[in-house]
PDB file of N, CA and C in Angstrom:
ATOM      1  N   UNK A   1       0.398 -10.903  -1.734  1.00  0.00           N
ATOM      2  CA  UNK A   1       0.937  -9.597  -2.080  1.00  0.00           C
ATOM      3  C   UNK A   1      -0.235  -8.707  -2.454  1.00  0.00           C
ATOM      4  N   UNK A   2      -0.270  -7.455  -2.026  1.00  0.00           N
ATOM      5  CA  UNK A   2      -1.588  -6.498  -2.656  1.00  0.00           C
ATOM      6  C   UNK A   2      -1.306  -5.163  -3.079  1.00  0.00           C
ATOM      7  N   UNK A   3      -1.598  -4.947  -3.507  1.00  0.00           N
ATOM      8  CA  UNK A   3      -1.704  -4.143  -4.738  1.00  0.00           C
ATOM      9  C   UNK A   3      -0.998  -2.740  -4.326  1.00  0.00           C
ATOM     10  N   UNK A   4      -0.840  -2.788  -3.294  1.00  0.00           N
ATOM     11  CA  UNK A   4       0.230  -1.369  -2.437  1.00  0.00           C
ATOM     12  C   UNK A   4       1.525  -2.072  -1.371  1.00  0.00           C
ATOM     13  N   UNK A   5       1.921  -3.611  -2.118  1.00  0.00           N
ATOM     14  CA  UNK A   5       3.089  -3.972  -1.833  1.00  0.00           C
ATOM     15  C   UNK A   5       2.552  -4.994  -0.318  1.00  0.00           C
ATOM     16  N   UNK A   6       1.642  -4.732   0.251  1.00  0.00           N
ATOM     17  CA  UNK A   6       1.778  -5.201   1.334  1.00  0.00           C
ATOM     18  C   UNK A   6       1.832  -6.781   1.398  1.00  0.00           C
ATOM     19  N   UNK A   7       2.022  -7.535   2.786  1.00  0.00           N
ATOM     20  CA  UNK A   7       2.145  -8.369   2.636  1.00  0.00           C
ATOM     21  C   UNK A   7       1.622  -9.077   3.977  1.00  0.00           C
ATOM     22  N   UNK A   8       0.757  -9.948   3.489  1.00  0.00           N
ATOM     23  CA  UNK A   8      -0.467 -10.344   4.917  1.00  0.00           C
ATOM     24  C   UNK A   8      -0.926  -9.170   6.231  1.00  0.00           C
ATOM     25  N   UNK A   9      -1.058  -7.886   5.029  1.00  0.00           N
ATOM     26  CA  UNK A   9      -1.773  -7.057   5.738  1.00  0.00           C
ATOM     27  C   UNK A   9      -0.639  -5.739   6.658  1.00  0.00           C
ATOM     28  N   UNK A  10       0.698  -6.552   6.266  1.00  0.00           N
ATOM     29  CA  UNK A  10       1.625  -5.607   6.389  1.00  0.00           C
ATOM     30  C   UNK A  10       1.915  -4.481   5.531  1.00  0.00           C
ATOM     31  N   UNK A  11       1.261  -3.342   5.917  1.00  0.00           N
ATOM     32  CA  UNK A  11       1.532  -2.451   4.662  1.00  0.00           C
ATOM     33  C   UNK A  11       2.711  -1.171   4.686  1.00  0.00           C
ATOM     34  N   UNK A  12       2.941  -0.681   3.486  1.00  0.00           N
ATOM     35  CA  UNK A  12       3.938   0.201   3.925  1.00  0.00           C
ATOM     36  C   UNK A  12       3.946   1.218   4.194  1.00  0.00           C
ATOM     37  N   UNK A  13       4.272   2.351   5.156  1.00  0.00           N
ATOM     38  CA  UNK A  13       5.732   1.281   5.153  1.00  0.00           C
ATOM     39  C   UNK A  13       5.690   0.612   6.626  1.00  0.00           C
ATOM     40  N   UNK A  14       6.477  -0.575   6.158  1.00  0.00           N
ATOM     41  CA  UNK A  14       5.584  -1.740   7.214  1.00  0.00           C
ATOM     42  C   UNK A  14       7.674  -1.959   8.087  1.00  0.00           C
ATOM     43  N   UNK A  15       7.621  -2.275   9.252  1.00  0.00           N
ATOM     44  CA  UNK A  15       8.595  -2.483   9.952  1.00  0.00           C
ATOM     45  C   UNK A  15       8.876  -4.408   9.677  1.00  0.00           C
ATOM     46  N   UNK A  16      10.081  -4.041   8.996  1.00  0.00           N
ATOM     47  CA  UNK A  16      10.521  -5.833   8.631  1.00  0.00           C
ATOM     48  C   UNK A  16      11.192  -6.749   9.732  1.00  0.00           C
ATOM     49  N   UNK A  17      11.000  -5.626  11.226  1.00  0.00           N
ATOM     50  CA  UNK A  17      11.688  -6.336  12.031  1.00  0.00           C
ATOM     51  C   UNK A  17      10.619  -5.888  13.186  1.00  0.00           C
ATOM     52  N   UNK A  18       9.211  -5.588  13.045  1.00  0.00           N
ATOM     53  CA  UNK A  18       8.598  -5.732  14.231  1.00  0.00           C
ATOM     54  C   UNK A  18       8.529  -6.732  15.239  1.00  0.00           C
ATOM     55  N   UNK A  19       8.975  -6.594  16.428  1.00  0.00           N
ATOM     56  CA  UNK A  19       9.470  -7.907  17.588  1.00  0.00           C
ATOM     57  C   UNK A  19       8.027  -8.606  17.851  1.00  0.00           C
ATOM     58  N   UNK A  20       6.575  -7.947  17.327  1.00  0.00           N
ATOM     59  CA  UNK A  20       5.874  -9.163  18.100  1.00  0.00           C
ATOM     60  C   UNK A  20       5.313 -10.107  16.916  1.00  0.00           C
ATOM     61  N   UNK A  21       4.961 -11.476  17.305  1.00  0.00           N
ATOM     62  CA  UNK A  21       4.777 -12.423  16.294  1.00  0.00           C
ATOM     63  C   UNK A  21       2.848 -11.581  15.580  1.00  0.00           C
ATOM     64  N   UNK A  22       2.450 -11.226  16.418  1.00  0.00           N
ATOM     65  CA  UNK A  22       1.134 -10.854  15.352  1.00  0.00           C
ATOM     66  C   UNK A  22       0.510  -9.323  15.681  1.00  0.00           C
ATOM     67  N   UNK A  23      -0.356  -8.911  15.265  1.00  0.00           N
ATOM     68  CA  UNK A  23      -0.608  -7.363  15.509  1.00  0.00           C
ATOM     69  C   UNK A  23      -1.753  -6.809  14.970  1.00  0.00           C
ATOM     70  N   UNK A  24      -2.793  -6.557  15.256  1.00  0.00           N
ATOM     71  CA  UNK A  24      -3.656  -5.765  15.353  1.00  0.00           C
ATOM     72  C   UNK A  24      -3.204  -4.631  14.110  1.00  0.00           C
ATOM     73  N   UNK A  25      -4.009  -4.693  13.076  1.00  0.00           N
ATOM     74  CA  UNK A  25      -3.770  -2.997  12.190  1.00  0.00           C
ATOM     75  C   UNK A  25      -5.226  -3.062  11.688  1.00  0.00           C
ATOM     76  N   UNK A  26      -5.028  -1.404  11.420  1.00  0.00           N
ATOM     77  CA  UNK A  26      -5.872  -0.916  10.883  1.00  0.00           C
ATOM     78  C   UNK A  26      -5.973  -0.755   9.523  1.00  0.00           C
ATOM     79  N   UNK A  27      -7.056  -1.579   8.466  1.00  0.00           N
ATOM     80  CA  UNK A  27      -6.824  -1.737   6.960  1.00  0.00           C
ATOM     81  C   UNK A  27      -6.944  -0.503   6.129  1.00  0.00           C
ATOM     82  N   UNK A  28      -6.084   0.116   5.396  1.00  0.00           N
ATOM     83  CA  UNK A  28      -6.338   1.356   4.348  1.00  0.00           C
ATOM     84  C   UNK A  28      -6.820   1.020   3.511  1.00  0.00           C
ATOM     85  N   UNK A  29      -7.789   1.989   2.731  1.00  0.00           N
ATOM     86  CA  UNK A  29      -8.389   2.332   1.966  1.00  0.00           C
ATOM     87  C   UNK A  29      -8.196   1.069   0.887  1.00  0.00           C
ATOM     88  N   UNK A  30      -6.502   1.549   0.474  1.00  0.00           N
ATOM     89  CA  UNK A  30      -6.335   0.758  -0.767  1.00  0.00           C
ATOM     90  C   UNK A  30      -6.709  -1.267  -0.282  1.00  0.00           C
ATOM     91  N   UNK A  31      -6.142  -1.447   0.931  1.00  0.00           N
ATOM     92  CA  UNK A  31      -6.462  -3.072   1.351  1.00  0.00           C
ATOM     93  C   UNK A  31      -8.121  -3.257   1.316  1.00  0.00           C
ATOM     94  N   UNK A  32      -8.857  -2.585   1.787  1.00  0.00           N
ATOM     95  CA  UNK A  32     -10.407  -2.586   1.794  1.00  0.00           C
ATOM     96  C   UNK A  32     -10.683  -2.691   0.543  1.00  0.00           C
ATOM     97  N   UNK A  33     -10.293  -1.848  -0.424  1.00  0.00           N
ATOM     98  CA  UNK A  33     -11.241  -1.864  -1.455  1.00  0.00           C
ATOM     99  C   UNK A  33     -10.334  -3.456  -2.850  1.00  0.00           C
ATOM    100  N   UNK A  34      -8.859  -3.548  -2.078  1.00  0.00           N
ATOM    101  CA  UNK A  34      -9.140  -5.157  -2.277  1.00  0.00           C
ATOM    102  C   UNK A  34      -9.421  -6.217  -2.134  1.00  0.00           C
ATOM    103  N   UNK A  35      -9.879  -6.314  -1.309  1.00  0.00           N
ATOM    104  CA  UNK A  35     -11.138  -7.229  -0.578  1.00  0.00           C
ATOM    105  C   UNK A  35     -12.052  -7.234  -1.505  1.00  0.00           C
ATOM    106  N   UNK A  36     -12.643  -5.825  -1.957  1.00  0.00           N
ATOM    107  CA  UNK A  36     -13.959  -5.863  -2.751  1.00  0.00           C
ATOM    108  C   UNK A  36     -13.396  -6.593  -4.119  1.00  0.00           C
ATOM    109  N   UNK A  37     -12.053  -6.101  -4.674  1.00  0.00           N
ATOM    110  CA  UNK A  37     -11.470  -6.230  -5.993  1.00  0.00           C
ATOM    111  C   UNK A  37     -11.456  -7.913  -6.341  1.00  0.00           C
ATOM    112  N   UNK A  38     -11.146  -8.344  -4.770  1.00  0.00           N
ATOM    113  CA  UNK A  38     -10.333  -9.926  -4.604  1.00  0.00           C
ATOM    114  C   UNK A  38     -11.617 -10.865  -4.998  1.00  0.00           C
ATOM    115  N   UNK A  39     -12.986 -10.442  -4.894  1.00  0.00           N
ATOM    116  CA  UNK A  39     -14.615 -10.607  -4.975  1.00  0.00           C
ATOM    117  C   UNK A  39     -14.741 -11.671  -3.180  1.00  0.00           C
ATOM    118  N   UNK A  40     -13.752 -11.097  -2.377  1.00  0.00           N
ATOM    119  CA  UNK A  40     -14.054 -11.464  -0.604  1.00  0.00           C
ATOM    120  C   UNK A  40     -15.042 -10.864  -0.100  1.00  0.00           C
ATOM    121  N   UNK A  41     -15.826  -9.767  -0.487  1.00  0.00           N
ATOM    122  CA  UNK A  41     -16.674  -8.507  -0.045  1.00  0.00           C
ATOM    123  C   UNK A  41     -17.520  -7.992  -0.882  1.00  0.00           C
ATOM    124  N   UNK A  42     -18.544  -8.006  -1.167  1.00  0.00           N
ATOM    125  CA  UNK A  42     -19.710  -7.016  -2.049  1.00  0.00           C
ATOM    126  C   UNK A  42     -19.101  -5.632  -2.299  1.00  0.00           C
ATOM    127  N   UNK A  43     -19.167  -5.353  -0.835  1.00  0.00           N
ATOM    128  CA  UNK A  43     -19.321  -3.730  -1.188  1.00  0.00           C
ATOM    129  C   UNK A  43     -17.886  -3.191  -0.076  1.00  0.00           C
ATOM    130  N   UNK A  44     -16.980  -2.208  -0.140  1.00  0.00           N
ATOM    131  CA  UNK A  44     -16.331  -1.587   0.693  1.00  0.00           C
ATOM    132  C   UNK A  44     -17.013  -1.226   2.410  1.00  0.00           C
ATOM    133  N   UNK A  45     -18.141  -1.279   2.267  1.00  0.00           N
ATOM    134  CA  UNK A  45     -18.561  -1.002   3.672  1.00  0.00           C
ATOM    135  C   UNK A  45     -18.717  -2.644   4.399  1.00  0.00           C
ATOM    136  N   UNK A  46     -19.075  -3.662   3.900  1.00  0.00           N
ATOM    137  CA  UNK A  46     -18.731  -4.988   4.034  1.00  0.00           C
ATOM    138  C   UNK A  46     -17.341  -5.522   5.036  1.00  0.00           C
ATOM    139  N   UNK A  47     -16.402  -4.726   4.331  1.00  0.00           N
ATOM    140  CA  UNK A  47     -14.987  -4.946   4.805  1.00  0.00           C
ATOM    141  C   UNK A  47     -14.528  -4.249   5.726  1.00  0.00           C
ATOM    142  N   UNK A  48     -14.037  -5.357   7.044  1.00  0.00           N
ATOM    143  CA  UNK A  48     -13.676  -4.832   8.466  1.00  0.00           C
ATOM    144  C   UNK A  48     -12.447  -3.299   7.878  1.00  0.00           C
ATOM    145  N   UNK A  49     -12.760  -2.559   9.339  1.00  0.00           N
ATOM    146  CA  UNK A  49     -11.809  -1.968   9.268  1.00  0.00           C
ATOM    147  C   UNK A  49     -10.640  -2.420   9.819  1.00  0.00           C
ATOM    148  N   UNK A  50     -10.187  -3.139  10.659  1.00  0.00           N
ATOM    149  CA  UNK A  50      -9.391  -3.820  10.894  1.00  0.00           C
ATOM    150  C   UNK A  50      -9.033  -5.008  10.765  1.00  0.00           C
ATOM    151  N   UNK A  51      -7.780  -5.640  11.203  1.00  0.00           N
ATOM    152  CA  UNK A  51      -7.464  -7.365  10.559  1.00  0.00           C
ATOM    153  C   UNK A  51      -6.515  -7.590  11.722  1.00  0.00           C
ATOM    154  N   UNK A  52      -6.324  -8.937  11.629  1.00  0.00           N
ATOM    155  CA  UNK A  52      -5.167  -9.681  12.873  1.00  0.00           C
ATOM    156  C   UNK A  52      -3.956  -9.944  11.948  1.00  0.00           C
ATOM    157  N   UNK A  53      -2.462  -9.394  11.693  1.00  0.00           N
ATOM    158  CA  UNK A  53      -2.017 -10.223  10.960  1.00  0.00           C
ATOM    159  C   UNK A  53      -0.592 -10.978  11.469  1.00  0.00           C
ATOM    160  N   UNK A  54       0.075 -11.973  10.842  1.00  0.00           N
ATOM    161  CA  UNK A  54       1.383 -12.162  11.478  1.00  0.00           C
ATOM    162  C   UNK A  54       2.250 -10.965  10.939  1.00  0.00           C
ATOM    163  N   UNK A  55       3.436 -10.675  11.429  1.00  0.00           N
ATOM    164  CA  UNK A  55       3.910 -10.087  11.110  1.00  0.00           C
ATOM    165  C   UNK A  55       5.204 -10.243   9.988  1.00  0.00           C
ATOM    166  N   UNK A  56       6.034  -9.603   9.476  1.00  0.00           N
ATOM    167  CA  UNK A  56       6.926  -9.788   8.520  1.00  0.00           C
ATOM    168  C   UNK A  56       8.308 -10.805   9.344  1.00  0.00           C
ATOM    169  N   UNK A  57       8.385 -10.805  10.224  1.00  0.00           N
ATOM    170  CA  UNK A  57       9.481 -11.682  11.065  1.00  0.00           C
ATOM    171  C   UNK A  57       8.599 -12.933  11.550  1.00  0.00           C
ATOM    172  N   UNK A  58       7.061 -13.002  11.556  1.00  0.00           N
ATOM    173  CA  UNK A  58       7.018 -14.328  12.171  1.00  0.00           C
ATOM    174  C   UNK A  58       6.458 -14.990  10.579  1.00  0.00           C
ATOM    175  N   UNK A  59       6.493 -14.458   9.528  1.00  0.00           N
ATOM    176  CA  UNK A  59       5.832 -15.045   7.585  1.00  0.00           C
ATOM    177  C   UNK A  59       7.475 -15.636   7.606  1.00  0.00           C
ATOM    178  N   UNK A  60       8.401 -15.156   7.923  1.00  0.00           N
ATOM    179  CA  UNK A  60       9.879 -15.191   7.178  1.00  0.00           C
ATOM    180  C   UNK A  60      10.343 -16.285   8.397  1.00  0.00           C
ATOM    181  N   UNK A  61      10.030 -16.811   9.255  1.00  0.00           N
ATOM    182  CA  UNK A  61      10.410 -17.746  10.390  1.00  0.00           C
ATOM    183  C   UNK A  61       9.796 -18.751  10.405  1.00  0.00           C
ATOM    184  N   UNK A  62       9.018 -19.219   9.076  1.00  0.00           N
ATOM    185  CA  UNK A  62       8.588 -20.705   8.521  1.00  0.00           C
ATOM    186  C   UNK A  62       9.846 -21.093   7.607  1.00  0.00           C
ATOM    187  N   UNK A  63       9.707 -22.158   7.521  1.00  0.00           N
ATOM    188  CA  UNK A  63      10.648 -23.131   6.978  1.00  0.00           C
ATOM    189  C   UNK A  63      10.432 -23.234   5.720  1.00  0.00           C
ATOM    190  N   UNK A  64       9.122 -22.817   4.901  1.00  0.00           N
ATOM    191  CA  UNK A  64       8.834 -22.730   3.583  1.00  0.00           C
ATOM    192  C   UNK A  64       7.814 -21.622   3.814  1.00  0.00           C
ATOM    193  N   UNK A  65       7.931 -21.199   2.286  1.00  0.00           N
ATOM    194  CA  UNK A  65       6.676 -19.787   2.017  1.00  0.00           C
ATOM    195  C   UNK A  65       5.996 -20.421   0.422  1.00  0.00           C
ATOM    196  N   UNK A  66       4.621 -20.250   0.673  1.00  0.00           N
ATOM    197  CA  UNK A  66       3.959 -20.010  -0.478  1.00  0.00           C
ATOM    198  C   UNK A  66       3.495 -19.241  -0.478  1.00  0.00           C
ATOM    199  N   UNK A  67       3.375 -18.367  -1.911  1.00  0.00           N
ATOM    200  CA  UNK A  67       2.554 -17.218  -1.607  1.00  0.00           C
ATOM    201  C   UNK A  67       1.939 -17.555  -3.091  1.00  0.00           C
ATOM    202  N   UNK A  68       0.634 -17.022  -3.394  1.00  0.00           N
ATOM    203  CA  UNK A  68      -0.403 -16.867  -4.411  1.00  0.00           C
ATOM    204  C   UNK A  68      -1.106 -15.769  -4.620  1.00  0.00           C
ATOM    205  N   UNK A  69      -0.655 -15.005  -5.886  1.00  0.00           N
ATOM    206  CA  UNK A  69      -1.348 -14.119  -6.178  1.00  0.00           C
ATOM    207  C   UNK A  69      -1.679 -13.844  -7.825  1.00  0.00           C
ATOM    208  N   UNK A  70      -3.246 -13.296  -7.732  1.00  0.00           N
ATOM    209  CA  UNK A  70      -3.816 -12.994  -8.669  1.00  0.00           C
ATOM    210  C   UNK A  70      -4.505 -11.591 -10.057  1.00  0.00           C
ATOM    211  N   UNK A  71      -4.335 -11.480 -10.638  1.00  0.00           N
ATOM    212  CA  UNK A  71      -5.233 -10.131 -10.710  1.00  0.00           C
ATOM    213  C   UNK A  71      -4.046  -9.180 -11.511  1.00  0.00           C
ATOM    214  N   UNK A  72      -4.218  -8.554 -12.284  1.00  0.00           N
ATOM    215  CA  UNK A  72      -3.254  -7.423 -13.209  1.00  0.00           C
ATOM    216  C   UNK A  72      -3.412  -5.924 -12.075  1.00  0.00           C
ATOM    217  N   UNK A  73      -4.373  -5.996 -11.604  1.00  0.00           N
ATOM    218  CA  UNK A  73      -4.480  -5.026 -10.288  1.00  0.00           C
ATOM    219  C   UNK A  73      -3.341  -5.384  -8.844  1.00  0.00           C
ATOM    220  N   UNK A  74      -2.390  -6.145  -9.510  1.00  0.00           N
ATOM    221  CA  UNK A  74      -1.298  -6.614  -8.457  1.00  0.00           C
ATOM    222  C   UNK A  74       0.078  -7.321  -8.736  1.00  0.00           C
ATOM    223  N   UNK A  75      -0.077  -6.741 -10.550  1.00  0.00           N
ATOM    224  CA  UNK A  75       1.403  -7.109 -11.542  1.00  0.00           C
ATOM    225  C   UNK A  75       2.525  -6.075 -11.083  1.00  0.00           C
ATOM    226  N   UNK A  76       1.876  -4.594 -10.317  1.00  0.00           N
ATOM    227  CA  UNK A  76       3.035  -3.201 -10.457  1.00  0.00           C
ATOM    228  C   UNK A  76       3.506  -3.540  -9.044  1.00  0.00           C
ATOM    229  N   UNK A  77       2.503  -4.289  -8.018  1.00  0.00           N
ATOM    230  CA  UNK A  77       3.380  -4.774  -6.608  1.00  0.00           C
ATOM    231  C   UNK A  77       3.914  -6.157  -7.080  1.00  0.00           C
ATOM    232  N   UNK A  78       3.678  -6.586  -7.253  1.00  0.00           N
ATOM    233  CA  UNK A  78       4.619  -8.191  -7.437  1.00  0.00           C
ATOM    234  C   UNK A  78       5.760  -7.795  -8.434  1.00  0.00           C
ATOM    235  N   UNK A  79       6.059  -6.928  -9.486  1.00  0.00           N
ATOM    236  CA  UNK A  79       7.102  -6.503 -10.002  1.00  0.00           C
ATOM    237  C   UNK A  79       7.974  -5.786  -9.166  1.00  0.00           C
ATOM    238  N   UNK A  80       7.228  -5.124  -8.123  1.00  0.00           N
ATOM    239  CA  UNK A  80       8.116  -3.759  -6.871  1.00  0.00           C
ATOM    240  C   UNK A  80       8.848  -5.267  -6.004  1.00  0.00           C
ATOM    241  N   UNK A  81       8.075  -6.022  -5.479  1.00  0.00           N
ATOM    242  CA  UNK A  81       8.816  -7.172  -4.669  1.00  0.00           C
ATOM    243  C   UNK A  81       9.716  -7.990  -4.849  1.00  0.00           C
ATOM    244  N   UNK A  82       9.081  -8.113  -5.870  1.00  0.00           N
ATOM    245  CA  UNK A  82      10.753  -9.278  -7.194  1.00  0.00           C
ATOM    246  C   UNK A  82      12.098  -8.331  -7.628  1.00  0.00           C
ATOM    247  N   UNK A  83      11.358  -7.357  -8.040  1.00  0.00           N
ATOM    248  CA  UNK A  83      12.662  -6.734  -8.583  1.00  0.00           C
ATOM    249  C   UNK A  83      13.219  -4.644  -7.972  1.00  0.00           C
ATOM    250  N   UNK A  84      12.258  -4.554  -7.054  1.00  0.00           N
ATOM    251  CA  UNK A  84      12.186  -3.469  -6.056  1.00  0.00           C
ATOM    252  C   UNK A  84      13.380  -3.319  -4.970  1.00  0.00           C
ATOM    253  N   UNK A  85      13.901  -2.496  -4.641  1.00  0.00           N
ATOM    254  CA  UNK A  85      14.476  -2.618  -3.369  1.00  0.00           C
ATOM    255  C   UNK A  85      13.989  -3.510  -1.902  1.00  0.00           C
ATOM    256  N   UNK A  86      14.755  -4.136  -1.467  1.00  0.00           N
ATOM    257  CA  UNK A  86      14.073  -4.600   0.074  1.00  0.00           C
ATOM    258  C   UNK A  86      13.742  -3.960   1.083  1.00  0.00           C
ATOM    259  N   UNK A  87      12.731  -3.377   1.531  1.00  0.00           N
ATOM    260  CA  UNK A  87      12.192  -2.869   2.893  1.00  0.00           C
ATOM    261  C   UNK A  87      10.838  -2.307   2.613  1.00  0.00           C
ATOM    262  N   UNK A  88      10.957  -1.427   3.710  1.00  0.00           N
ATOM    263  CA  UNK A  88       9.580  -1.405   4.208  1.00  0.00           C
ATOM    264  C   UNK A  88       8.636  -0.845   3.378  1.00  0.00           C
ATOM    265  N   UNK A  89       8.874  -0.171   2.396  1.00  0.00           N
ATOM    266  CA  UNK A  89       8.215   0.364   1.580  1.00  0.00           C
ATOM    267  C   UNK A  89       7.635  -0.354   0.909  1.00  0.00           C
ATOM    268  N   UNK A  90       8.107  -1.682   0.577  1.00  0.00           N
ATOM    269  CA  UNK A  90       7.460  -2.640  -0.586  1.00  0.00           C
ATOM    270  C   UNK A  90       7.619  -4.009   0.550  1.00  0.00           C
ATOM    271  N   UNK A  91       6.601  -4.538   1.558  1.00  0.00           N
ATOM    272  CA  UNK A  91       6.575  -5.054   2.287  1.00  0.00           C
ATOM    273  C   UNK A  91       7.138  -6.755   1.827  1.00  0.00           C
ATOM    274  N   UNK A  92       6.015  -6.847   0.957  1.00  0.00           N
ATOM    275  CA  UNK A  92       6.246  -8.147   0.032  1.00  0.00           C
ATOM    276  C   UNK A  92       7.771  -8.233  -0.545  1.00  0.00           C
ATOM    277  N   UNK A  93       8.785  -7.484  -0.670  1.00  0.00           N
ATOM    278  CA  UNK A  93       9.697  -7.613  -0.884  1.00  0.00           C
ATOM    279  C   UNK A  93      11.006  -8.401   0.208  1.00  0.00           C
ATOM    280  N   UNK A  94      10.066  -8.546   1.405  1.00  0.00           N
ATOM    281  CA  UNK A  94      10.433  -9.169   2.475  1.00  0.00           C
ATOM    282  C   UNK A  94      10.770 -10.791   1.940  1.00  0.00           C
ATOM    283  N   UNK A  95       9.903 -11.304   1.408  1.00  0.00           N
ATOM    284  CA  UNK A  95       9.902 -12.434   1.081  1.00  0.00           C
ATOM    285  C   UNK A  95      11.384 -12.897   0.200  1.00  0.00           C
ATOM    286  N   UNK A  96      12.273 -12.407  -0.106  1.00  0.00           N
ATOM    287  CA  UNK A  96      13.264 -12.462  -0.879  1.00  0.00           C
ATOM    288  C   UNK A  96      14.540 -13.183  -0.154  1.00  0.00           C
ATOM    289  N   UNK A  97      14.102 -12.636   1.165  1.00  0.00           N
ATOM    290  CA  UNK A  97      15.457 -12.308   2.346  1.00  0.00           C
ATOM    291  C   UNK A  97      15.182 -14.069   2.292  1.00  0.00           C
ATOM    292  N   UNK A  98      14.263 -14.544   2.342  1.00  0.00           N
ATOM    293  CA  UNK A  98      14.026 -16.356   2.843  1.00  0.00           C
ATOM    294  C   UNK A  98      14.809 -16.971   1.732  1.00  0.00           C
ATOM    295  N   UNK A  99      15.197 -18.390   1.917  1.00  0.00           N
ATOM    296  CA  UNK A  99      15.955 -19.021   0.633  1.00  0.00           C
ATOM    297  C   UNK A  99      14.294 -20.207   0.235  1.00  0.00           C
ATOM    298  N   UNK A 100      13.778 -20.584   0.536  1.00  0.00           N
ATOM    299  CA  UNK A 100      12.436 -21.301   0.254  1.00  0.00           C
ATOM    300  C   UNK A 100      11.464 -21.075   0.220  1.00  0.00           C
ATOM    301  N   UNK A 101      11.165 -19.494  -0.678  1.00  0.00           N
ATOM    302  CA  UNK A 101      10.138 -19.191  -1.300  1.00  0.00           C
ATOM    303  C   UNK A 101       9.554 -19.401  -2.453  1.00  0.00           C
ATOM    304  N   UNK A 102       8.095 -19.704  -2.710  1.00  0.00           N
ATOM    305  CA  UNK A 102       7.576 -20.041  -4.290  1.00  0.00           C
ATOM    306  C   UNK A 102       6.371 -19.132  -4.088  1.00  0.00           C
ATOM    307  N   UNK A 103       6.479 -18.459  -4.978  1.00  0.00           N
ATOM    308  CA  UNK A 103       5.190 -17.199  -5.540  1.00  0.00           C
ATOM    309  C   UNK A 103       4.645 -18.198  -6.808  1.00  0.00           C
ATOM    310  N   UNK A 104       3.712 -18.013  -6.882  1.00  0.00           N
ATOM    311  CA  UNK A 104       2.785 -18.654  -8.141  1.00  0.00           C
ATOM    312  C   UNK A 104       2.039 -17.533  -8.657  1.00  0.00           C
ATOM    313  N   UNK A 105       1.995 -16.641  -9.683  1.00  0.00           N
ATOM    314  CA  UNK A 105       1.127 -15.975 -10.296  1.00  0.00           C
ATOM    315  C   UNK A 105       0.554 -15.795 -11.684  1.00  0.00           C
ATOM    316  N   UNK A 106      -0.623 -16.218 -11.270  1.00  0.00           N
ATOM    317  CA  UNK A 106      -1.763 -16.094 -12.919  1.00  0.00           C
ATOM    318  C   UNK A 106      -0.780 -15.294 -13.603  1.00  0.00           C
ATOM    319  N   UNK A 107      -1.177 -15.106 -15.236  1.00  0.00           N
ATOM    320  CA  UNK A 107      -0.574 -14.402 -15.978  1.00  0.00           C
ATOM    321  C   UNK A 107      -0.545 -12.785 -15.717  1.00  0.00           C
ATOM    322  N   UNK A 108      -2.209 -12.373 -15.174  1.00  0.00           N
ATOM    323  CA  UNK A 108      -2.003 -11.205 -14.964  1.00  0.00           C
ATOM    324  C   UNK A 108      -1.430 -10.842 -14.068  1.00  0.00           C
ATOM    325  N   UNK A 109      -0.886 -11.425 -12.607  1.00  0.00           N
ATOM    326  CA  UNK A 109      -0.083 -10.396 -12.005  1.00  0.00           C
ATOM    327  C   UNK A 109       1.465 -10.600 -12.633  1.00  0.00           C
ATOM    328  N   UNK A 110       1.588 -11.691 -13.135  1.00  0.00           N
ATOM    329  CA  UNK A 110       2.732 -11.607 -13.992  1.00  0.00           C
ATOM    330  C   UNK A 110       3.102 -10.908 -15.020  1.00  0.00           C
ATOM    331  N   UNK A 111       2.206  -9.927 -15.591  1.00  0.00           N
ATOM    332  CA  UNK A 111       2.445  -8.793 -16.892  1.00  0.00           C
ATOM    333  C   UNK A 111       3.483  -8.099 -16.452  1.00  0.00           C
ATOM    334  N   UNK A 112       4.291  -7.869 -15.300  1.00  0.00           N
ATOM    335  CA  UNK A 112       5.252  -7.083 -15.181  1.00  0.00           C
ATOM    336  C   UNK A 112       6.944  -7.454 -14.641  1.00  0.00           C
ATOM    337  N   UNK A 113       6.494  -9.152 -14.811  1.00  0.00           N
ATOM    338  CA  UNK A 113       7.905  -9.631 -14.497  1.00  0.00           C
ATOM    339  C   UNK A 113       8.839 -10.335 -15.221  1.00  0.00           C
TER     340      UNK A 113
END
């Protein structure tokens, strides 16, 4: 989950029913400079502008989900996903629709749930 809801790079507002299994995007601002935040990257210029990711229909078409997240810089999206409306706006909120999901989060992204 990152810090503007997205979810493996699906950001919003992200289509919860895009038909192809993976996709080419282009990373914003806010995903780049968590890369730097995540300590994956030195510096923002380090970090591709683009990424490969699956999409929100082929994350939700496994048979189990783990997801792991860290950081108080990602308590106000993991609170939008848990307890947010479902769609595209809060991508990570996708994860709800599955019945065999487990989120694990440090205390700090947990300050808001």
């Amino acid at each position: 989950i990152g810090v503007n809801g997205h979810l493996a790079f699906n950001v919003p507002p992200a289509d919860l029913a895009e038909p192809d299994v993976m996709r080419v995007v282009q990373l914003d601002p806010r995903s780049r400079q968590q890369q730097v935040d995540d300590g994956l990257f030195p510096v923002v210029d380090d970090v591709p502008t683009r990424a490969i990711t699956a999409t929100i229909p082929t994350i939700l078409s496994a048979e189990r989900i783990f997801c792991l997240v860290s950081g108080d810089h990602k308590a106000f999206a993991v609170s939008e996903a848990i307890h947010g409306e479902i769609g595209g706006s809060r991508p990570a909120s996708a994860l709800r629709a599955h019945d065999r999901v487990t989120i694990y989060l440090d205390e700090a992204a947990a300050a808001n749930v």
